[in-house]
Protein backbone atom coordinates (compact mmCIF):
# COMPACT_ATOMS: atom_id res chain seq x y z
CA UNK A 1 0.00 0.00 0.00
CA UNK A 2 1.27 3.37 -1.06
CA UNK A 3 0.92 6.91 1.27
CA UNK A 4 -0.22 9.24 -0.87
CA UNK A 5 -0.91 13.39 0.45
CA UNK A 6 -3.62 15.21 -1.77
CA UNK A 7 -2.89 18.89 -1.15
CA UNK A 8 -6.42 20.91 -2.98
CA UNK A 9 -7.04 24.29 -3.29
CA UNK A 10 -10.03 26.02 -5.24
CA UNK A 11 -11.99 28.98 -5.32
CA UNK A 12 -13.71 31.83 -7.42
CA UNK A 13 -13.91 35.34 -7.77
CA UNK A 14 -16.48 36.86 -7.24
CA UNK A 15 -18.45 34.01 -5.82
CA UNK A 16 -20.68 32.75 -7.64
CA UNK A 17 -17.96 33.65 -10.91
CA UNK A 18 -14.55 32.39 -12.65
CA UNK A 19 -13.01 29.88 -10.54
CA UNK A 20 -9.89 27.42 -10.54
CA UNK A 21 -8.87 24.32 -8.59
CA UNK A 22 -5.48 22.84 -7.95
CA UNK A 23 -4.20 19.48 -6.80
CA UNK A 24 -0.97 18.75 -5.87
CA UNK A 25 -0.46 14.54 -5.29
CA UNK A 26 2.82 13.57 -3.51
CA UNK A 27 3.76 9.86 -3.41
CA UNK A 28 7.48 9.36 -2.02
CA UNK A 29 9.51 11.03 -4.52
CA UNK A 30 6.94 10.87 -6.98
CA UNK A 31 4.66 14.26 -7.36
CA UNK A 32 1.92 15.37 -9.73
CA UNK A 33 -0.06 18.56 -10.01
CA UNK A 34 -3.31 19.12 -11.76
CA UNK A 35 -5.21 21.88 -12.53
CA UNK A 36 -8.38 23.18 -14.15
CA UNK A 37 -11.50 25.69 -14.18
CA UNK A 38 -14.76 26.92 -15.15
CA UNK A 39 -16.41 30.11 -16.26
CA UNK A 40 -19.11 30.33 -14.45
CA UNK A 41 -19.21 28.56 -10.56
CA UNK A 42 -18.84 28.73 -6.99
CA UNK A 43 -15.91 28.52 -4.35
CA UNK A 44 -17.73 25.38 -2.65
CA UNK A 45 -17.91 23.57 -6.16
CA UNK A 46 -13.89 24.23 -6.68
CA UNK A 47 -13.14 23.00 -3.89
CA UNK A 48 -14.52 20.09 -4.11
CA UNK A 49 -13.73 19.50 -7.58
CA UNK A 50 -9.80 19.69 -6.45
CA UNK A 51 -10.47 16.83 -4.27
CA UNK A 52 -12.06 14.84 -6.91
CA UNK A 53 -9.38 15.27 -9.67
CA UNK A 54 -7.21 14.46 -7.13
CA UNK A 55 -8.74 10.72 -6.36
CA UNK A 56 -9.15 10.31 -10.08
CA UNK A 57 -5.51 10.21 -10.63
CA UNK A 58 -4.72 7.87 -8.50
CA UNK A 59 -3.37 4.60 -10.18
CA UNK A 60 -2.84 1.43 -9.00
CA UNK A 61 -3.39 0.71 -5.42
CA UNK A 62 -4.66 0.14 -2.78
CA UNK A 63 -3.51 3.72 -1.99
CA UNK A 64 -3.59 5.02 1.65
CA UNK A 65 -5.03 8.97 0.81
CA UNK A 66 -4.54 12.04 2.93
CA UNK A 67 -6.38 15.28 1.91
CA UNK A 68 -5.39 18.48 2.91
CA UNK A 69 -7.59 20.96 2.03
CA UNK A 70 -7.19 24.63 2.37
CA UNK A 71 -10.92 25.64 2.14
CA UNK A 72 -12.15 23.40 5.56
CA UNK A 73 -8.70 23.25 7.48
CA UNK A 74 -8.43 19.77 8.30
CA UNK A 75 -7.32 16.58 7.14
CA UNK A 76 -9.01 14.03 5.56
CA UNK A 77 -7.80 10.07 5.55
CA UNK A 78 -9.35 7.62 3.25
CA UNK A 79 -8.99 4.38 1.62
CA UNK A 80 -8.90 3.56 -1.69
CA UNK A 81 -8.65 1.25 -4.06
């Protein structure tokens, strides 16, 4: 089983608006970062769409998951497969 930290940020401007998520995935010395957007949504919806991407990348597995996300300030452990 790998360790793998999710660190997600999103968010829009003004809210409801433009907004943009980032993921950041960090696996040992391995690290990936993804990114994306829409034109017209909400902070809550980036956010969560950061965490998403972020799961969807994952390969292989079983994967031991860690989320860190900036919007809710907390940590997040999961399992998947």
């Amino acid at each position: 089983m790998s360790n793998v930290d999710l660190w997600t940020d999103g968010g829009c401007e003004p809210n409801p608006g433009r907004g943009a998520w980032a993921v950041i995935l960090i696996s040992g010395p391995h690290r990936k970062e993804l990114t994306g957007g829409e034109a017209q949504t909400t902070s809550n919806r980036m956010e969560l769409m950061a965490v998403i991407a972020g799961l969807a990348a994952l390969v292989g597995g079983p994967h031991s998951v860690v989320i860190h996300s900036s919007d809710f300030n907390q940590s997040a452990c999961c399992l998947s497969r």
